[in-house]
Protein backbone atom coordinates (compact mmCIF):
# COMPACT_ATOMS: atom_id res chain seq x y z
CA UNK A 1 104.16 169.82 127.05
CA UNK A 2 101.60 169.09 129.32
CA UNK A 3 100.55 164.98 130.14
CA UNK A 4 97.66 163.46 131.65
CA UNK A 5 98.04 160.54 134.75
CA UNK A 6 97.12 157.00 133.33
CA UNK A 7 95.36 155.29 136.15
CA UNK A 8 97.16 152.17 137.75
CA UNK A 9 100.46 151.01 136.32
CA UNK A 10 103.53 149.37 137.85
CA UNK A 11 107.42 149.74 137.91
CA UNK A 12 108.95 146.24 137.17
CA UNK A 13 112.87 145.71 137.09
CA UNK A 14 113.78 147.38 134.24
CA UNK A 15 117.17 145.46 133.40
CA UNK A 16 117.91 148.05 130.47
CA UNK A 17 120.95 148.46 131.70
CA UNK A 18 122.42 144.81 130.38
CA UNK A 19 122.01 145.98 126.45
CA UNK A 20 121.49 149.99 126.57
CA UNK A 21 124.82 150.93 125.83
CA UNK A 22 125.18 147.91 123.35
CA UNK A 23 125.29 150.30 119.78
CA UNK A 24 123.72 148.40 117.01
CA UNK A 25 125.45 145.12 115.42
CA UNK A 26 125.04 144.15 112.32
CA UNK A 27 124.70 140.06 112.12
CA UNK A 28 126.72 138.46 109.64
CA UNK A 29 124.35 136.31 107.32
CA UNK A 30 123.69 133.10 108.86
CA UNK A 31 123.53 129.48 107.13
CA UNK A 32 119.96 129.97 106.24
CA UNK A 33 116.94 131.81 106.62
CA UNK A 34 113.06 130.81 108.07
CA UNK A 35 110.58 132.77 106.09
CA UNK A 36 107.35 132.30 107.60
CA UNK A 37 104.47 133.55 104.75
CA UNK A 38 102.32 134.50 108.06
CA UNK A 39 104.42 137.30 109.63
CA UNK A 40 101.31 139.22 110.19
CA UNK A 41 98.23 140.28 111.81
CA UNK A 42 95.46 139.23 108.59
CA UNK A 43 95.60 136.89 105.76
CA UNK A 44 98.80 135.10 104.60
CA UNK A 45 100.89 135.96 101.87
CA UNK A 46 100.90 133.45 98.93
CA UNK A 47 104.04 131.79 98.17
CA UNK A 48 105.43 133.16 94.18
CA UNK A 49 109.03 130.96 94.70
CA UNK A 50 109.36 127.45 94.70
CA UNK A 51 112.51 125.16 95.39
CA UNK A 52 115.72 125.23 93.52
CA UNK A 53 114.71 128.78 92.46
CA UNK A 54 117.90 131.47 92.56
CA UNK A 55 116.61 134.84 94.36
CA UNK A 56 117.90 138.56 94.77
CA UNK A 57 117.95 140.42 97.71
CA UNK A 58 114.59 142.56 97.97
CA UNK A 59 112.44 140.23 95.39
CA UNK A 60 109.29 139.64 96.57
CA UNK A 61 109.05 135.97 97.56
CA UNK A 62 105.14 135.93 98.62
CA UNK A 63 102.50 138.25 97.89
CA UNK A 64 100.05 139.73 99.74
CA UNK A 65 96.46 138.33 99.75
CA UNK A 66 94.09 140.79 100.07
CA UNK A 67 93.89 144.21 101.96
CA UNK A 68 94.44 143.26 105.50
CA UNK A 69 97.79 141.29 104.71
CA UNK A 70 101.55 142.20 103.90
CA UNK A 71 104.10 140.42 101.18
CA UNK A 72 107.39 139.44 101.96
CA UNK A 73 110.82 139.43 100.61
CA UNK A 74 114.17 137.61 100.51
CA UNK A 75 116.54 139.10 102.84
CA UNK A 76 119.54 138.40 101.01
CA UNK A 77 120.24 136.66 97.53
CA UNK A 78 120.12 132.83 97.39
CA UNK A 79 118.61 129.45 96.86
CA UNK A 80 115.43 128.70 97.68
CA UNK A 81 116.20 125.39 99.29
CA UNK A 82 112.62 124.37 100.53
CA UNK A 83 109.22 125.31 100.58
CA UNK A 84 107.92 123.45 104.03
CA UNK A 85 106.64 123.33 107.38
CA UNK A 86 108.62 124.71 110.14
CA UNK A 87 107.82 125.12 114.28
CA UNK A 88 106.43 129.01 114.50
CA UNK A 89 107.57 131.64 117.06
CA UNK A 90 104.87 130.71 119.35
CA UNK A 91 104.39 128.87 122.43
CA UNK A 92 102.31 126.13 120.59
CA UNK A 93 105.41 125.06 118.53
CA UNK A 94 102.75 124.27 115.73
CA UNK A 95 103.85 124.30 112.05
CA UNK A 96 103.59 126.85 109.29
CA UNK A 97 104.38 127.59 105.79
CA UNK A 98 108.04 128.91 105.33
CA UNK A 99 110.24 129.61 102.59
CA UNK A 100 113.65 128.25 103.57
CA UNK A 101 116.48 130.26 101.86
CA UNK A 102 119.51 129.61 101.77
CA UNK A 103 121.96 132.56 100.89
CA UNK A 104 124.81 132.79 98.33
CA UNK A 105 127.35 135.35 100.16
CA UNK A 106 126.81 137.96 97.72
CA UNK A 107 124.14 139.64 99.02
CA UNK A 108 123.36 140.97 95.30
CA UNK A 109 120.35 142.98 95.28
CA UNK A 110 117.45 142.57 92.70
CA UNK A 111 117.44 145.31 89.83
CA UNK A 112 113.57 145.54 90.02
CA UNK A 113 112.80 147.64 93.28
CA UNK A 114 110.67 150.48 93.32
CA UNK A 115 111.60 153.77 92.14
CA UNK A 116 112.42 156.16 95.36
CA UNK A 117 109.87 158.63 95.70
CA UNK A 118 112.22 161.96 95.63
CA UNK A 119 109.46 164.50 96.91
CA UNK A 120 106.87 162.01 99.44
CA UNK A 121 105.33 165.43 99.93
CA UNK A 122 104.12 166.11 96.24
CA UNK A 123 102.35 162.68 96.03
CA UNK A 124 98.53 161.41 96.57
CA UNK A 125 98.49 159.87 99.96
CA UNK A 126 97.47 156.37 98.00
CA UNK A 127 100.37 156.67 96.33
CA UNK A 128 102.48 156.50 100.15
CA UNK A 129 100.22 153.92 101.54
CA UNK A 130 100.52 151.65 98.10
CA UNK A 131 104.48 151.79 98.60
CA UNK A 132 104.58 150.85 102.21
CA UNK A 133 102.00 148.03 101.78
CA UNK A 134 104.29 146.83 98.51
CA UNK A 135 106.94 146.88 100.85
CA UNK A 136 105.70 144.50 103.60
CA UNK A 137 105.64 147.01 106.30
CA UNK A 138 103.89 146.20 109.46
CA UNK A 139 103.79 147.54 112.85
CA UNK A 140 107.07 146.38 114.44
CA UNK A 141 106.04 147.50 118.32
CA UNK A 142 104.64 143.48 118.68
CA UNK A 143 100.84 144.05 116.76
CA UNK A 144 102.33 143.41 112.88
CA UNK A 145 99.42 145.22 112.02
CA UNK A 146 99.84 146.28 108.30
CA UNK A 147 100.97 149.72 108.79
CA UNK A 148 99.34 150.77 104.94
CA UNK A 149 95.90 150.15 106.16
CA UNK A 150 96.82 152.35 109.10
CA UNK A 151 98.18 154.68 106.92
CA UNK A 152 94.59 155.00 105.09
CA UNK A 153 92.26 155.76 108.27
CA UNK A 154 92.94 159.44 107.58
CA UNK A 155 89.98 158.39 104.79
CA UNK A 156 87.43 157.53 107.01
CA UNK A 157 88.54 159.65 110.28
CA UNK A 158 89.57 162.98 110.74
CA UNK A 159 93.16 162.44 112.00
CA UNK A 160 94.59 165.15 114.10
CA UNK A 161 97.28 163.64 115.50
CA UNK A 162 99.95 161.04 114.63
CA UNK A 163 101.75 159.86 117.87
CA UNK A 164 105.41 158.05 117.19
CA UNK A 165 105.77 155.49 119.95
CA UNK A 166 109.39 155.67 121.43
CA UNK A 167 108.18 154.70 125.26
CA UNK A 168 109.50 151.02 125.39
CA UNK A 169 108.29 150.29 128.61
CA UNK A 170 108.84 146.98 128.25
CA UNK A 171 111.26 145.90 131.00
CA UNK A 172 115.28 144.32 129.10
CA UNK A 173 113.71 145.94 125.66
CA UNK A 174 116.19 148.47 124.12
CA UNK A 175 116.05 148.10 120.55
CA UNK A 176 114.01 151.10 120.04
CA UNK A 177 116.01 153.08 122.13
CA UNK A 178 118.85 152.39 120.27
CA UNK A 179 117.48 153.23 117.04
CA UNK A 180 116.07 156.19 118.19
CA UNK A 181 119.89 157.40 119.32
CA UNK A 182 121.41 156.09 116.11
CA UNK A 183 118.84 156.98 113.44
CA UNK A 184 116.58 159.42 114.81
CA UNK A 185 116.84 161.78 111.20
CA UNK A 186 115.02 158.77 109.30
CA UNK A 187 112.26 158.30 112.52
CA UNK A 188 111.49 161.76 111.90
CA UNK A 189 111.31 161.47 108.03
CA UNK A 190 109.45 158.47 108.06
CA UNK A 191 106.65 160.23 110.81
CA UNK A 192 106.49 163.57 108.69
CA UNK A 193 105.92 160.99 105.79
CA UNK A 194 103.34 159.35 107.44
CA UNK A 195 101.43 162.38 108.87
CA UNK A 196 101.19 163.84 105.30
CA UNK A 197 99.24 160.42 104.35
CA UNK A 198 97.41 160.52 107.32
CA UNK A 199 96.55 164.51 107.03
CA UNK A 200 97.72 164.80 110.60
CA UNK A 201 99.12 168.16 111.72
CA UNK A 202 100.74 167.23 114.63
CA UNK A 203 103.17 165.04 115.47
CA UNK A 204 104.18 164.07 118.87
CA UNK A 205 106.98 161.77 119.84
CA UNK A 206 106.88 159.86 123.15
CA UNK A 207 109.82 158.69 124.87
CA UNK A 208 109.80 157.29 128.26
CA UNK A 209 112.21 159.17 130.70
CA UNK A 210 114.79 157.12 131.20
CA UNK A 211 115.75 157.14 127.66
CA UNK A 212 117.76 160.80 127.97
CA UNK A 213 119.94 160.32 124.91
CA UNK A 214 117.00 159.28 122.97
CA UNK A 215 115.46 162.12 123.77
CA UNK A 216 118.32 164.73 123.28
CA UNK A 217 118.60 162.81 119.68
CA UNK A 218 115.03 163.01 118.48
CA UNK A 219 114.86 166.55 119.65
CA UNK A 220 117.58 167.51 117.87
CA UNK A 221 116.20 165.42 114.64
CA UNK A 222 113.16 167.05 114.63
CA UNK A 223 114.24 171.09 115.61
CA UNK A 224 113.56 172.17 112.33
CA UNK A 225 109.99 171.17 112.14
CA UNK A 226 107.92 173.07 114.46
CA UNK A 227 104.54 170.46 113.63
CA UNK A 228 106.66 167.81 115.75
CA UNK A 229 106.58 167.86 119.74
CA UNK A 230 108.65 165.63 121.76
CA UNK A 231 106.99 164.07 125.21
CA UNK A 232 108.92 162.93 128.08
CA UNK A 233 107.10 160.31 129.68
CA UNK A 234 106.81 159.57 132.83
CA UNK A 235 108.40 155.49 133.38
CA UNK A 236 105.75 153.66 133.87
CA UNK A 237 104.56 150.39 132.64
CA UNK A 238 102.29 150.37 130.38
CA UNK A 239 102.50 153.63 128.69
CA UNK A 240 103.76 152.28 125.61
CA UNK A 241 100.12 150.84 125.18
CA UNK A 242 98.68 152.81 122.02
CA UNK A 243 95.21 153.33 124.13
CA UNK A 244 97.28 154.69 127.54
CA UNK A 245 99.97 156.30 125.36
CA UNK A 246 97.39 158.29 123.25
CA UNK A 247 95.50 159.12 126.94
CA UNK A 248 99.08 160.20 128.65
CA UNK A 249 99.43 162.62 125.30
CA UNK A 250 96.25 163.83 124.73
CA UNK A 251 94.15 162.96 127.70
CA UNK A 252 91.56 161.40 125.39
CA UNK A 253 90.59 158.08 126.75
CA UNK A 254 89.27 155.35 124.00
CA UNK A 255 86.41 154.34 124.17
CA UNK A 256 85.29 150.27 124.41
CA UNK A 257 85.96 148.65 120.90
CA UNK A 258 86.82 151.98 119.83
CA UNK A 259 90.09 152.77 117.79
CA UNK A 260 92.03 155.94 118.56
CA UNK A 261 91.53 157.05 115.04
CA UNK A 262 87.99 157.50 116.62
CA UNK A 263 89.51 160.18 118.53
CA UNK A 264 91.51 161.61 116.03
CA UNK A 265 95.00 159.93 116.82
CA UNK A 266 97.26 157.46 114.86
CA UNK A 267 100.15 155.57 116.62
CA UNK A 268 102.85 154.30 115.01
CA UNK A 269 106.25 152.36 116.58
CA UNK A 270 109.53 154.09 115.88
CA UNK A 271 110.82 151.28 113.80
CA UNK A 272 107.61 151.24 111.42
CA UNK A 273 108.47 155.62 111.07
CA UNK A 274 112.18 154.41 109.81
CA UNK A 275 110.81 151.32 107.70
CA UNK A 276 108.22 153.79 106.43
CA UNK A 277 111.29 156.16 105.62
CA UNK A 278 113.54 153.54 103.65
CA UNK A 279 110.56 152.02 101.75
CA UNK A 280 109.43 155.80 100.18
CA UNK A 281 112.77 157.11 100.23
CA UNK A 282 114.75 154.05 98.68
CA UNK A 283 112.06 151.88 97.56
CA UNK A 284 113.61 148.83 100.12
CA UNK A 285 111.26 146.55 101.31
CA UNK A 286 111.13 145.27 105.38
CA UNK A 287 113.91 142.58 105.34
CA UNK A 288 115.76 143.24 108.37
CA UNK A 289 114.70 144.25 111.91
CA UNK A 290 116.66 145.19 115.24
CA UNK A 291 116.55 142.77 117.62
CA UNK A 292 117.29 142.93 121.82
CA UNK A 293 118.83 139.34 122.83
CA UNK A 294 119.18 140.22 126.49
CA UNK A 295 118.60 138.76 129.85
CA UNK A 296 121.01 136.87 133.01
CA UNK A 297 121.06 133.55 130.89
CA UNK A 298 122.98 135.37 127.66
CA UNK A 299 126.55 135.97 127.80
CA UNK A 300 126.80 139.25 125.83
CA UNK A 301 123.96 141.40 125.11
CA UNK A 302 123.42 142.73 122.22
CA UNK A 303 121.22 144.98 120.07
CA UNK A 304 121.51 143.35 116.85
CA UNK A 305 119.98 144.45 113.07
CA UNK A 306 119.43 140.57 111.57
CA UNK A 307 118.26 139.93 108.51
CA UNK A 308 113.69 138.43 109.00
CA UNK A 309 114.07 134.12 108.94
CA UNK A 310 117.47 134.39 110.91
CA UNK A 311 116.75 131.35 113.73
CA UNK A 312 116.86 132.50 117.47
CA UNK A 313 120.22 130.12 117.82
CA UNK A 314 121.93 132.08 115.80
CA UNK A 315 121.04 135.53 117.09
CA UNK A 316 122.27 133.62 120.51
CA UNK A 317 125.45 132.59 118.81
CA UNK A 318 126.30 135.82 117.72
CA UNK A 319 126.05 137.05 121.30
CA UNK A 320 128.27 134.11 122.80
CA UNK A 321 125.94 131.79 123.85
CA UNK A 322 124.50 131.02 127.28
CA UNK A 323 126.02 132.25 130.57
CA UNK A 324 124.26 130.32 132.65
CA UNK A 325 121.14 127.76 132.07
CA UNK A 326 118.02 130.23 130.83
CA UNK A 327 114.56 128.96 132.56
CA UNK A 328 112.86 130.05 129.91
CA UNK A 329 113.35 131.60 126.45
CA UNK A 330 111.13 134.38 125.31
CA UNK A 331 110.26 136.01 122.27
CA UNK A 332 109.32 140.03 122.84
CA UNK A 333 109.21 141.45 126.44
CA UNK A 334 108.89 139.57 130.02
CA UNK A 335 105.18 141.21 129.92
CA UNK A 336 103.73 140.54 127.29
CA UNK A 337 106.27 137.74 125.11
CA UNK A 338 105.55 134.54 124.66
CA UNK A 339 107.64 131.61 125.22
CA UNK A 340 109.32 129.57 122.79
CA UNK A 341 109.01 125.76 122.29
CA UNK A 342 112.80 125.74 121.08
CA UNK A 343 115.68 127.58 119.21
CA UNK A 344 114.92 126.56 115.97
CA UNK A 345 112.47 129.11 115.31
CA UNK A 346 113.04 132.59 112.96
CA UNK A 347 112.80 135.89 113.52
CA UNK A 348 109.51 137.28 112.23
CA UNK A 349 108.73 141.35 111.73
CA UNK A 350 107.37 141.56 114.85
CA UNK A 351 110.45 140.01 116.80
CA UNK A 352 111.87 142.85 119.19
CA UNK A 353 113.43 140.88 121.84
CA UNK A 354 114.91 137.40 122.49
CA UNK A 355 115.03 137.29 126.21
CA UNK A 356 117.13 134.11 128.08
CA UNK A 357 115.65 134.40 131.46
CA UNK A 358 116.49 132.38 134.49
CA UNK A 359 114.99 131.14 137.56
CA UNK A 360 115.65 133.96 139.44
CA UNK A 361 114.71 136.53 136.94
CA UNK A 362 111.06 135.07 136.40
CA UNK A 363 110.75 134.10 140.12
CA UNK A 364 108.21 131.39 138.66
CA UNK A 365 106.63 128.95 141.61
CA UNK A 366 102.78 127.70 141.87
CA UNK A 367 100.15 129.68 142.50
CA UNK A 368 98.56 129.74 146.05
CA UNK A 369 94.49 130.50 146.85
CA UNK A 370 93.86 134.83 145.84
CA UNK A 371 93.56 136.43 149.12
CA UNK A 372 91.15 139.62 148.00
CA UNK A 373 94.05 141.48 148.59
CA UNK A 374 93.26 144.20 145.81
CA UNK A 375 96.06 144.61 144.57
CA UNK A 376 95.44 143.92 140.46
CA UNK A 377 92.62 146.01 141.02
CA UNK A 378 94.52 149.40 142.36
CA UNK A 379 97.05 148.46 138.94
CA UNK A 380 94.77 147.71 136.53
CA UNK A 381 95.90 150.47 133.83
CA UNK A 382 92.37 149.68 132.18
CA UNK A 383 90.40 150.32 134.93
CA UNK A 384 89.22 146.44 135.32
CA UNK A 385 88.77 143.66 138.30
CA UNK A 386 91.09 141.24 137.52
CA UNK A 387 90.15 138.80 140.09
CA UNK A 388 86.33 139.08 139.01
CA UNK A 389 87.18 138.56 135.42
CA UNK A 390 89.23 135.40 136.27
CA UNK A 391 86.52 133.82 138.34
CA UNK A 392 84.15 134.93 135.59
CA UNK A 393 85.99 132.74 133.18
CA UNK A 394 86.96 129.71 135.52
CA UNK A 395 83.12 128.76 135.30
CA UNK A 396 82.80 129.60 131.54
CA UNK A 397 81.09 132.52 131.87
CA UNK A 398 82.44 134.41 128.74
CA UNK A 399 79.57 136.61 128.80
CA UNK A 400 79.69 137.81 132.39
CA UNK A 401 83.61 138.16 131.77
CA UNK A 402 82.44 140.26 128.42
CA UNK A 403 79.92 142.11 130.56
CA UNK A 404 83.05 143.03 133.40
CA UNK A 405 85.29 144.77 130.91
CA UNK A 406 87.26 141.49 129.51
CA UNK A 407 87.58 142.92 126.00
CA UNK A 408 88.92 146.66 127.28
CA UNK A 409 92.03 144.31 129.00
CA UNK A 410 95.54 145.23 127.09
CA UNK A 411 96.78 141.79 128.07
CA UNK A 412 99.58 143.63 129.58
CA UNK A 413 100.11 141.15 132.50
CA UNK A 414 100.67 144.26 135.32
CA UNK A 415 97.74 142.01 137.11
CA UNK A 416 100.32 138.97 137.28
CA UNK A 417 103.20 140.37 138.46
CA UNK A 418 101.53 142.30 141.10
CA UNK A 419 99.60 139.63 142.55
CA UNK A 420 101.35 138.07 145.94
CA UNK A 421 99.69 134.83 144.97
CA UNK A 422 100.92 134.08 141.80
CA UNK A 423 98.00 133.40 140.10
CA UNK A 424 98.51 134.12 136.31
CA UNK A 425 95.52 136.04 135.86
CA UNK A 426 96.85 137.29 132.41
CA UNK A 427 96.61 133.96 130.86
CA UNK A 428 93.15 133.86 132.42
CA UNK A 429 92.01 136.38 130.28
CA UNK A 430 93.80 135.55 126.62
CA UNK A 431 92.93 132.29 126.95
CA UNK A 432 88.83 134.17 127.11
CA UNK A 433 89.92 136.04 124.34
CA UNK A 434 90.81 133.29 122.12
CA UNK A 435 87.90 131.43 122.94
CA UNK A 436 86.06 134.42 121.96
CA UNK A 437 87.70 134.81 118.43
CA UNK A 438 87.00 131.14 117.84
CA UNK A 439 83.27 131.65 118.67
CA UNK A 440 83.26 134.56 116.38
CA UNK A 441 85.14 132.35 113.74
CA UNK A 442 82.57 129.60 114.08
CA UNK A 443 79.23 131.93 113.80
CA UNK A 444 80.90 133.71 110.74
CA UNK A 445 81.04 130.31 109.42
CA UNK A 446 78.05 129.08 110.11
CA UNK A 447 76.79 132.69 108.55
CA UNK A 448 78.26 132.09 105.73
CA UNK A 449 77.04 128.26 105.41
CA UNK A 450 73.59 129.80 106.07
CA UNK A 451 73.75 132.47 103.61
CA UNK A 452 75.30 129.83 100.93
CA UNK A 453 72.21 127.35 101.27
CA UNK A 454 69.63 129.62 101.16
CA UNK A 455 71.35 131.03 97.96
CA UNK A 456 71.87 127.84 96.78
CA UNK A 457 67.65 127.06 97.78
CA UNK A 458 66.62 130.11 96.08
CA UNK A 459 68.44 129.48 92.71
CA UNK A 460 67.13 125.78 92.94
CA UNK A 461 63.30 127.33 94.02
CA UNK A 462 63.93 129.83 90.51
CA UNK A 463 65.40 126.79 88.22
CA UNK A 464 62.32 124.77 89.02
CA UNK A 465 59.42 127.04 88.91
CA UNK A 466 61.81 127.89 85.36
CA UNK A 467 61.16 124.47 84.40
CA UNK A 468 57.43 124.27 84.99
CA UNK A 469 56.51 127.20 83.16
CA UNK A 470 58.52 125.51 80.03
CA UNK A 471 56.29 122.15 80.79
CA UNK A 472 52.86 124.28 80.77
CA UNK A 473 50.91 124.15 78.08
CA UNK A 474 50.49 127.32 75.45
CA UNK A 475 47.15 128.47 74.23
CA UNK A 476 46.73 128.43 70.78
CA UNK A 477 45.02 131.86 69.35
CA UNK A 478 41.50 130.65 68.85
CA UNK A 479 41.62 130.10 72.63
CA UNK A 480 42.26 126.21 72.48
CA UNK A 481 44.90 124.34 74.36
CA UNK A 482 47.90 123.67 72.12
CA UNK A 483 49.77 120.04 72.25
């Protein structure tokens, strides 16, 4: 099929090769399990178990709180040991509400899951999108997005197209690939499943090309359904970006604070199209996810299918612990991952890779004054100035950095590794961001405060003036002034 360039891009050191040809491993169940009730982009789930409480495998622990949120379930049958505070997968090592489970051995499943839904075809579209939200399904590419509110933009858009992300251009990353060689007839049931919500009538499937056997798999997968295309993308980082993928495809480009549903295109990871496809076809909710625990500082990597709360020390375990000394643990890809504070922290739905990097494989040293060299402008896969933006936001100018393209930027940190000074322009801008969301938190608030006192004035204003005409006195019929 015919592509379209994406402007800029680099080629990093891949590293697939440490975990590519690792098949699949399926982790025994560890000592206990972390499960964090904000796994997700949107409100947290609230908490339905509480401690000393005996759970099945597949009961829903935590439900969701309103429509931008996702439940969650026990991965395996057990106690419920504690209800607490425990570090988060995230750099800030802060605190948050997890279920601590600790499992039995029988991995006994609970009699009350949903019915499979034999014929996903003969079904309302709500009836799809209810499943997958009841299941706790959320975009498992890094975004945890919940995929059922995804699933329901074919209500408010026209959808044309539903794209299946398979790139992984993340460099170490290959637990998509994997999945896609060793399960590509449910990837392809789940995104016919999902296109029929969506009322999409195409389906495309990109796959970077150094993923060959992923290719040959899915291709084969999907022969009998002529609505599906496969795409052989050229390697480049980022095209696994849902804006640049959806441009390389369709050679629409999205528009600023645009979605691609704008456009007519939904994209959804490969592991969300197989999650999609056991939740409708078996009625199981999302309580295991493959995992890539890669990089120089792990003795044998692995591609591994643990069960959501297993701790990163275990996944580490499993794989024979550290070679050598790791500089620095990361959770995700060497891009765009974050660092974590420790090992004591879970796996989450959004966890694709735990990478144990070392000194020479992040090549970390100080930064040194930007010599206008250029170069994270000629990369720039968004089409920004990366050095403009960052001196835009070293002075606090949020507004001139708004006004430059800072909320277009994918965060996908090509800028960084280009640049020969090290300067780590990519923090530059999320710190921006996040300073921009808590603005936008704060107004809200102060909205809302607004908006509450004047209510609260205008009922008081109405009470009082009720009040006075009670007090007034009544005119008697002959005209005179009654007491």
């Amino acid at each position: 099929m015919k592509l379209f360039p994406i402007r800029g891009g680099i080629h990093p050191d891949y590293h697939k090769e440490l975990s590519g040809e690792c098949a699949i491993e399926t982790l025994p169940l560890p000592a206990h399990l972390y499960l964090p009730v904000q796994q997700h982009i949107g409100a947290p789930a609230e908490i339905l178990v509480s401690e000393g409480e005996t759970v099945k495998k597949g009961q829903l622990i935590a439900r969701r709180q309103g429509q931008i949120s996702a439940p969650h379930h026990a991965p395996t049958s057990g106690t419920v040991i504690a209800v607490t505070e425990v570090p988060a997968p995230h750099p800030s090592g802060l605190s948050q509400l997890t279920i601590v489970l600790e499992p039995d051995g029988r991995d006994e499943w609970v009699t009350t899951l949903p019915e499979p839904i034999a014929d996903p075809f003969a079904v309302p579209a709500e009836v799809l999108a209810e499943r997958v939200a009841d299941c706790g399904i959320v975009g498992m590419g890094g975004a945890t997005f919940p995929s059922a509110v995804k699933l329901q933009l074919g209500i408010r858009h026209r959808i044309d197209t539903l794209l299946i992300n398979g790139a992984e251009c993340e460099p170490y990353l290959t637990c998509d690939d994997r999945l896609m060689r060793e399960h590509a007839d449910e990837i392809i049931d789940g995104a016919r499943i999902m296109a029929y919500a969506l009322g999409a009538g195409r389906i495309v499937v990109g796959i970077e090309e150094n993923k060959p056997q992923a290719i040959a798999a899915i291709t084969v997968a999907a022969t009998a359904f002529p609505q599906i295309e496969i795409a052989a993308l050229p390697v480049k980082y980022p095209m696994g970006s849902e804006r640049h993928l959806t441009l390389a495809i369709t050679g629409l480009e999205t528009p600023a604070r645009k979605l691609t549903a704008d456009l007519g295109v939904v994209v959804h990871n490969v592991a969300t199209a197989r999650a999609i496809h056991q939740a409708v076809r078996f009625g199981r909710p999302l309580i295991t996810r493959v995992v890539t625990v890669s990089g120089e500082g792990i003795r044998t990597p692995k591609n591994i299918e643990a069960p959501i709360g297993t701790q990163v020390n275990d996944l580490i375990a499993f794989c024979g612990g550290f070679a050598q000394r790791p500089e620095r643990i990361i959770q995700g890809g060497p891009m765009m991952g974050t660092p974590l504070p420790n090992l004591d922290v879970p796996v989450v739905k959004g966890t694709s890779g735990i990478l144990a990097l070392t000194a020479a494989e992040i090549n970390d040293r100080p930064s040194d004054p930007c010599i206008r060299c250029g170069s994270c402008v000629n990369i720039c896969a968004c089409g920004l100035t990366p050095v403009e933006l960052a001196a835009r936001i070293r002075h606090d100018d949020l507004e001139g950095a708004i006004t430059l393209g800072l909320l277009d930027c994918v965060s996908c940190g090509s800028c960084s590794w280009v640049c020969p000074s090290h300067i780590p322009l990519v923090h530059y801008f999320n710190y921006a961001k996040g300073a921009l969301a808590a603005q936008d938190r704060e107004q809200r608030k102060l909205e809302r405060t607004k908006t509450l006192v004047e209510a609260n004035t205008a009922r008081q204003e109405r009470l009082a003036a009720q009040r006075a005409a009670a007090r007034k006195p009544k005119a008697a019929p002959g005209g005179e002034v009654s007491a």
